[in-house]
PDB file of N, CA and C in Angstrom:
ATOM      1  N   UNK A   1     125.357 101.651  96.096  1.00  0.00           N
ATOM      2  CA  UNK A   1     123.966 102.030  95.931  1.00  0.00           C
ATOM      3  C   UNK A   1     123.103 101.370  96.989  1.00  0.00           C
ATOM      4  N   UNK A   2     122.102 102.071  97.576  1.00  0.00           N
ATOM      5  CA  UNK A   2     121.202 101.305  98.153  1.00  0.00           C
ATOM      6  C   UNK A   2     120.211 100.080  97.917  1.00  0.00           C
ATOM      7  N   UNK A   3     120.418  99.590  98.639  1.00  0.00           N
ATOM      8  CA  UNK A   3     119.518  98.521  97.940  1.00  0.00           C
ATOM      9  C   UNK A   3     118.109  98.368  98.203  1.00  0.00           C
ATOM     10  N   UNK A   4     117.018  98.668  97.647  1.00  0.00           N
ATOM     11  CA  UNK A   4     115.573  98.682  97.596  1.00  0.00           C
ATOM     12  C   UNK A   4     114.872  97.490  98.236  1.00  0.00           C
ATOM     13  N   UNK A   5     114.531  97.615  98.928  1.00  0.00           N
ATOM     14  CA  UNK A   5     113.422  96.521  99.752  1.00  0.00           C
ATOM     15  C   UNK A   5     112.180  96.443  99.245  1.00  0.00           C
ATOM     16  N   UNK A   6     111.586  95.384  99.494  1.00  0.00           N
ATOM     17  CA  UNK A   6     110.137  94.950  99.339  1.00  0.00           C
ATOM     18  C   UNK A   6     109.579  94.515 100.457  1.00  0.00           C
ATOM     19  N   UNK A   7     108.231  94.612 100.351  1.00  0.00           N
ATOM     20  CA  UNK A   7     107.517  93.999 101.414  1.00  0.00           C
ATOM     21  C   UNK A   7     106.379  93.262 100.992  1.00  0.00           C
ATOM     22  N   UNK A   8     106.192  92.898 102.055  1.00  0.00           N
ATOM     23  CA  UNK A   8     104.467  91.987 101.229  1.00  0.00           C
ATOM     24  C   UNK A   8     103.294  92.251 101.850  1.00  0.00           C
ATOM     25  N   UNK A   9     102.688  92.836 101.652  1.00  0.00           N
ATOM     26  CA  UNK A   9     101.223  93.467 102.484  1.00  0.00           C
ATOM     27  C   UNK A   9      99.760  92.543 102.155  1.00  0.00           C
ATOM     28  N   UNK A  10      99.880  91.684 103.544  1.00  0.00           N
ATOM     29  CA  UNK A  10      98.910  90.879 103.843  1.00  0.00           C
ATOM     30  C   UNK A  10      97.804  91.302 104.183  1.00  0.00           C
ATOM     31  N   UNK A  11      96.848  91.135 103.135  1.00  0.00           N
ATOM     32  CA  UNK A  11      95.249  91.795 103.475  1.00  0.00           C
ATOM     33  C   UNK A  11      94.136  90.550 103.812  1.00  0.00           C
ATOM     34  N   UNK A  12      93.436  90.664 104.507  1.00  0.00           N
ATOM     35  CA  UNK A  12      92.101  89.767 104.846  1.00  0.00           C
ATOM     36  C   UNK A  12      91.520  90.188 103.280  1.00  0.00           C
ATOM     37  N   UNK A  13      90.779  88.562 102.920  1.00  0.00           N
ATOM     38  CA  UNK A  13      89.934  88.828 102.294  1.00  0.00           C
ATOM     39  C   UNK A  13      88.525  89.692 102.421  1.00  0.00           C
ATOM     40  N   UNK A  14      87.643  89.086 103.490  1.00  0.00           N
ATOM     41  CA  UNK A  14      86.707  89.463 104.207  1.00  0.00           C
ATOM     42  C   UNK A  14      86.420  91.041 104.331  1.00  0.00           C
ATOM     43  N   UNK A  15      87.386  91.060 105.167  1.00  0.00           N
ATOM     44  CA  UNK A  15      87.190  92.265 105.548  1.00  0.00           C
ATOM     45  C   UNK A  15      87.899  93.591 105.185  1.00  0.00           C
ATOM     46  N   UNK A  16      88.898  93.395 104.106  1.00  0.00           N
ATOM     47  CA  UNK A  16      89.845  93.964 103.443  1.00  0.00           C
ATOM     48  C   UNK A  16      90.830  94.886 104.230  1.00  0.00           C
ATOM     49  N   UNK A  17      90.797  94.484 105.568  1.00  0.00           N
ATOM     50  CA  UNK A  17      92.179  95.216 106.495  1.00  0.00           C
ATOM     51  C   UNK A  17      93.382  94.757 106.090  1.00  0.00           C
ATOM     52  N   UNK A  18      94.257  95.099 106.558  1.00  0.00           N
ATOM     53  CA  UNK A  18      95.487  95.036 105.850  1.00  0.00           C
ATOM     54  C   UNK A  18      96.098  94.643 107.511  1.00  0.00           C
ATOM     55  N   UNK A  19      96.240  93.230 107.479  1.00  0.00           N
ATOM     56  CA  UNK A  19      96.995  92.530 108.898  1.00  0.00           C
ATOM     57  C   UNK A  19      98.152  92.515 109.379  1.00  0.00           C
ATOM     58  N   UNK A  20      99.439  92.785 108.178  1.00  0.00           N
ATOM     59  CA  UNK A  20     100.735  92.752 108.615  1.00  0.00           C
ATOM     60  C   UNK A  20     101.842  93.440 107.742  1.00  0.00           C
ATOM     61  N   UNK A  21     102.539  93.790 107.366  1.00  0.00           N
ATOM     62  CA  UNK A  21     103.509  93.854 105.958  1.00  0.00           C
ATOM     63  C   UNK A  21     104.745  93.374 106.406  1.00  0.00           C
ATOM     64  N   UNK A  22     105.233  92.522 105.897  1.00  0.00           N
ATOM     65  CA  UNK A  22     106.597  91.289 106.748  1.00  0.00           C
ATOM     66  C   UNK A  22     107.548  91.434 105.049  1.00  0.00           C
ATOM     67  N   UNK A  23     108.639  91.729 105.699  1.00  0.00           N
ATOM     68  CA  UNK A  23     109.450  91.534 104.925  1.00  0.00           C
ATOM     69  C   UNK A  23     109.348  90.179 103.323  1.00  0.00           C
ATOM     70  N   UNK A  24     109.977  90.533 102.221  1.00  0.00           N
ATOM     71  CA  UNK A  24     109.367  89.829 100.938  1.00  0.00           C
ATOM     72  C   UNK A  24     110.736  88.672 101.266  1.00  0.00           C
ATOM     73  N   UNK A  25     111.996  89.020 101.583  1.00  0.00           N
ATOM     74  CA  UNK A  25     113.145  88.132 102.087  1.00  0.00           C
ATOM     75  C   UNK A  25     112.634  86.616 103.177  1.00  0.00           C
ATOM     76  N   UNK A  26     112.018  87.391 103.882  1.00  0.00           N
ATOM     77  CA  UNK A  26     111.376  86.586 105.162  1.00  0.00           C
ATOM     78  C   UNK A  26     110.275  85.406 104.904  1.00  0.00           C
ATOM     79  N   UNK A  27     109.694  85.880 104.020  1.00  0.00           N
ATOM     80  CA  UNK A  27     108.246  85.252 103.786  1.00  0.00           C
ATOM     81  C   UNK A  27     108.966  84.006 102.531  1.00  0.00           C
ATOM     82  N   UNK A  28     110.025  84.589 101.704  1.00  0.00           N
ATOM     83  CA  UNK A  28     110.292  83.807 100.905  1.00  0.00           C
ATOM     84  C   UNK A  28     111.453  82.652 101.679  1.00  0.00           C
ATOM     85  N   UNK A  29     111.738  82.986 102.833  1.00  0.00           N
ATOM     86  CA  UNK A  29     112.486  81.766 103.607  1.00  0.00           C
ATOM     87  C   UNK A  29     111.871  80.370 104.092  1.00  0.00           C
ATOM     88  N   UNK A  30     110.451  81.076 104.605  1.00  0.00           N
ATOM     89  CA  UNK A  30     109.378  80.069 105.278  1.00  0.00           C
ATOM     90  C   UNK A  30     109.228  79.004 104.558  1.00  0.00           C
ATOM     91  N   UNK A  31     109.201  77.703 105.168  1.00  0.00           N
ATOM     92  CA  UNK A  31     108.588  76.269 104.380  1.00  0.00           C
ATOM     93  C   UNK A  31     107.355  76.654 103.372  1.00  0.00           C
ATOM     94  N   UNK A  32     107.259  75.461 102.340  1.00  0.00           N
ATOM     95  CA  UNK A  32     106.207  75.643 102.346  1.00  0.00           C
ATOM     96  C   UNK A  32     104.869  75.527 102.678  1.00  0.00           C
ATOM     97  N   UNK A  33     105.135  75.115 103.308  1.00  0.00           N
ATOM     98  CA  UNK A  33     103.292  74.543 104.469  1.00  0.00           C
ATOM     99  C   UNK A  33     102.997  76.304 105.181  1.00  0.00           C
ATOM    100  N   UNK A  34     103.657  76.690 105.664  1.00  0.00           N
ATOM    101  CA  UNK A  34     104.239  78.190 106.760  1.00  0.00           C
ATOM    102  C   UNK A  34     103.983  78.948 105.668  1.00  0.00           C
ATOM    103  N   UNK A  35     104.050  78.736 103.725  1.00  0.00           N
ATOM    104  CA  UNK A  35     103.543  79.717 103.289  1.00  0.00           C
ATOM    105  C   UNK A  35     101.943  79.875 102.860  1.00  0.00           C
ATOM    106  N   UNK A  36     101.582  78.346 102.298  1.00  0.00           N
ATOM    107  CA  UNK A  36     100.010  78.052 102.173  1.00  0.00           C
ATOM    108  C   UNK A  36      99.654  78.567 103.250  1.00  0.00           C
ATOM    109  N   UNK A  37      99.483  78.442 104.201  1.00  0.00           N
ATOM    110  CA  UNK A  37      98.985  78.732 105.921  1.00  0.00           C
ATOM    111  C   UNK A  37      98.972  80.095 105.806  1.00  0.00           C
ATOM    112  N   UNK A  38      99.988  80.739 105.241  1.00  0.00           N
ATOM    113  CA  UNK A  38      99.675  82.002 105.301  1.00  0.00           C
ATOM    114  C   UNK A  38      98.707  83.187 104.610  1.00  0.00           C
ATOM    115  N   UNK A  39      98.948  82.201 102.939  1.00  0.00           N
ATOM    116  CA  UNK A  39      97.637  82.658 102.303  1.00  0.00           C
ATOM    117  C   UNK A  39      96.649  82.315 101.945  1.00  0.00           C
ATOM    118  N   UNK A  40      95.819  81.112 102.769  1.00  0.00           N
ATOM    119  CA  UNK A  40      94.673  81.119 103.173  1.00  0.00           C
ATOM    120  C   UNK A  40      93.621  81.716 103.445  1.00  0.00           C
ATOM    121  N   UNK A  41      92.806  82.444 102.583  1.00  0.00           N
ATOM    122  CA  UNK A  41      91.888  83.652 102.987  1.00  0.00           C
ATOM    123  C   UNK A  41      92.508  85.446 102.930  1.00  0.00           C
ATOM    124  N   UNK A  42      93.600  85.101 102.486  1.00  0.00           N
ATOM    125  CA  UNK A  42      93.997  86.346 102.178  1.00  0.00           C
ATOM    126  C   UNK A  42      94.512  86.769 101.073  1.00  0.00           C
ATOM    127  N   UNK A  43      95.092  88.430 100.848  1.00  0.00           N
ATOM    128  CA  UNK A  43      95.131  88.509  99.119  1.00  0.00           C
ATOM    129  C   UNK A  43      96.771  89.282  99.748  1.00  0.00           C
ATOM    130  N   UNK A  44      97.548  88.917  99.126  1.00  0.00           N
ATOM    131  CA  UNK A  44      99.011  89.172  98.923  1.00  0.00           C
ATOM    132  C   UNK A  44      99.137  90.612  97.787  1.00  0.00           C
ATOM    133  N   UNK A  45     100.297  91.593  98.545  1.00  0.00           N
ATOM    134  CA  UNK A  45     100.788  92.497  97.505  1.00  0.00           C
ATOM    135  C   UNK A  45     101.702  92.894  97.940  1.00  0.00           C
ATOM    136  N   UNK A  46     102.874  93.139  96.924  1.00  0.00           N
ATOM    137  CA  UNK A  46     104.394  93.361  96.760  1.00  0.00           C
ATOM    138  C   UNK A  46     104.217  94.787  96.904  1.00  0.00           C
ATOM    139  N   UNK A  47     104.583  95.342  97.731  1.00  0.00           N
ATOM    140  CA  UNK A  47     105.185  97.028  97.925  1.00  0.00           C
ATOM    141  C   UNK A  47     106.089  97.180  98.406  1.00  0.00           C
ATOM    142  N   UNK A  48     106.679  98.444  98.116  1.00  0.00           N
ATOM    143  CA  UNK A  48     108.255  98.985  98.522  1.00  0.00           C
ATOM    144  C   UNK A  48     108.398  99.718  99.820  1.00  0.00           C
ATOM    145  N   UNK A  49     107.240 100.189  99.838  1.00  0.00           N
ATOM    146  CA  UNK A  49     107.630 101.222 101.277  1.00  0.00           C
ATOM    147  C   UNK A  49     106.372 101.084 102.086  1.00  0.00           C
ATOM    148  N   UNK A  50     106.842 100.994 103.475  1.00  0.00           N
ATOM    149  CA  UNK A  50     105.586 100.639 104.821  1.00  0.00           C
ATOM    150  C   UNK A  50     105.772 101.898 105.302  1.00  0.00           C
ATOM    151  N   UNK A  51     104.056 102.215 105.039  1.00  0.00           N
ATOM    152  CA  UNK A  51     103.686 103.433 105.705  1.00  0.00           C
ATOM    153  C   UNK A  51     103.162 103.736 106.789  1.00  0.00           C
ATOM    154  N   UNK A  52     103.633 104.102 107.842  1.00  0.00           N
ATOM    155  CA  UNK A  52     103.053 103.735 109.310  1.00  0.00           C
ATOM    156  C   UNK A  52     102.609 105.587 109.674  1.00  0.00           C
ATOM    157  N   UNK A  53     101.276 105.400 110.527  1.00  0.00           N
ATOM    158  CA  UNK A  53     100.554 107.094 111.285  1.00  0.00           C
ATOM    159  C   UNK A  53     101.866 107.175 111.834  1.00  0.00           C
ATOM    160  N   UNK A  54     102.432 108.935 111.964  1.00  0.00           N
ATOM    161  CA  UNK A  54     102.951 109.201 112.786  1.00  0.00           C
ATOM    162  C   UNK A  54     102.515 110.181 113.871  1.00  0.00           C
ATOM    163  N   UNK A  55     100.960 110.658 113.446  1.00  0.00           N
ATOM    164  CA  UNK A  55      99.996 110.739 114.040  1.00  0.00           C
ATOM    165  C   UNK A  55      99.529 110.340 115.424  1.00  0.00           C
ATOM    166  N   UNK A  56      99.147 111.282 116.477  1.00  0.00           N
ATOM    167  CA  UNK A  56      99.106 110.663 117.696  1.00  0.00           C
ATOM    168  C   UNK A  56      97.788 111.487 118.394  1.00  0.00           C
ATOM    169  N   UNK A  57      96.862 110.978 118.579  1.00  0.00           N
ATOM    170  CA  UNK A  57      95.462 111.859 118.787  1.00  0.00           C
ATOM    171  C   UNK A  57      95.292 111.426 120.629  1.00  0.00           C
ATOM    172  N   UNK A  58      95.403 112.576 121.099  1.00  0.00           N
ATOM    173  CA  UNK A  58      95.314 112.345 122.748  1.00  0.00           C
ATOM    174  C   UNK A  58      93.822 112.590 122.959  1.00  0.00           C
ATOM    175  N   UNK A  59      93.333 112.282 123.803  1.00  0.00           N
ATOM    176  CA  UNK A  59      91.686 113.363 124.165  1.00  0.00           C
ATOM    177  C   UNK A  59      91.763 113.370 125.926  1.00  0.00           C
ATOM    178  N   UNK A  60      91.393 114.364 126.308  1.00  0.00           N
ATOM    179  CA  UNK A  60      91.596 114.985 127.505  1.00  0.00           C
ATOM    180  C   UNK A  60      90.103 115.481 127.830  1.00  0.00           C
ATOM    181  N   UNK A  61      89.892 114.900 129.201  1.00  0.00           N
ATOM    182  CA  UNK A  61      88.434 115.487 129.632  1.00  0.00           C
ATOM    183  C   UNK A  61      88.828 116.896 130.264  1.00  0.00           C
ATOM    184  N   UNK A  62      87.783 117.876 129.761  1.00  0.00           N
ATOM    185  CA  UNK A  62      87.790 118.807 130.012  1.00  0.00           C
ATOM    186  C   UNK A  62      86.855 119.032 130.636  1.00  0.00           C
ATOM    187  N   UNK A  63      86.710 119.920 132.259  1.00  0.00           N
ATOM    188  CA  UNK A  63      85.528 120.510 132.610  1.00  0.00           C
ATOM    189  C   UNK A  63      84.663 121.654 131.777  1.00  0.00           C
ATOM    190  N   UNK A  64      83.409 121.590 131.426  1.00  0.00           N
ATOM    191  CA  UNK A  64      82.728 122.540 130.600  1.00  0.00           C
ATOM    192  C   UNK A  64      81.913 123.670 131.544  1.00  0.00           C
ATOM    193  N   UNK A  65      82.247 124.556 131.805  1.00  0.00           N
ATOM    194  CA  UNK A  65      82.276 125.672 132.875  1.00  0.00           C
ATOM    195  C   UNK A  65      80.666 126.691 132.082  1.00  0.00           C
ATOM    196  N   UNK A  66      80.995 126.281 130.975  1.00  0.00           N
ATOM    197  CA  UNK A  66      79.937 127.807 130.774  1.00  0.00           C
ATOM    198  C   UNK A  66      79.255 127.218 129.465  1.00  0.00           C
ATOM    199  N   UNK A  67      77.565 127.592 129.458  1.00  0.00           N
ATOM    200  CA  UNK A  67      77.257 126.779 128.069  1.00  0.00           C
ATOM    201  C   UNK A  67      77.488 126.860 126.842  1.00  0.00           C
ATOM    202  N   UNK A  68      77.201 125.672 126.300  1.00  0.00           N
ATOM    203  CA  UNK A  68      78.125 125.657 124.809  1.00  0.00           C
ATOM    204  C   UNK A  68      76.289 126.093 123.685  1.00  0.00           C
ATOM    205  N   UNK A  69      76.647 127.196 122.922  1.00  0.00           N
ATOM    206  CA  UNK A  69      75.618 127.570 122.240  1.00  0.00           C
ATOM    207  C   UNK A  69      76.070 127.350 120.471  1.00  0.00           C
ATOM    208  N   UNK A  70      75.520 125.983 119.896  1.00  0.00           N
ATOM    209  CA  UNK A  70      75.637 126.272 118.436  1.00  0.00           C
ATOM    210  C   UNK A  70      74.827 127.115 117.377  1.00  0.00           C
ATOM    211  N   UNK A  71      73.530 127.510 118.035  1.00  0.00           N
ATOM    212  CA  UNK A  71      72.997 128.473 117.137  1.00  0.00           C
ATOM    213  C   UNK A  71      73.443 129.622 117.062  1.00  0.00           C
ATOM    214  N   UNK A  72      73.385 130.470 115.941  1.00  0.00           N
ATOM    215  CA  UNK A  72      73.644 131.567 115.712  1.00  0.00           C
ATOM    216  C   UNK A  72      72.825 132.595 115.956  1.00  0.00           C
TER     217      UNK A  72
END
């Protein structure tokens, strides 16, 4: 059977971004000084799956040749 992973999704307090998601194995190896240090100002949560954009937004200058009319 597979075996199910965890992660730990490190959020800023402040500003409520979400800074890293590091393995729950990893984080539980660290000393403990390396773990206080880590949650210092931040709020910790256990999730299973890291969801990353696979989303990719290009923007390209375009020459505008002829005028652009929004009224109808």
């Amino acid at each position: 059977m597979a075996e199910k992973k965890q992660f730990v999704q490190i959020v800023d307090k402040k500003s409520g971004k979400i800074e890293r998601v590091a393995d729950l194995k990893a984080i539980e190896s660290l000393p403990e000084e390396e773990k206080l240090e880590l949650t210092k100002g931040k709020m910790l949560y256990i999730v299973t799956h890291v969801i990353e954009p696979i989303l990719k937004v290009e923007m390209v200058k375009q020459k505008i040749e002829e005028e652009i009319s929004y009224k109808q």
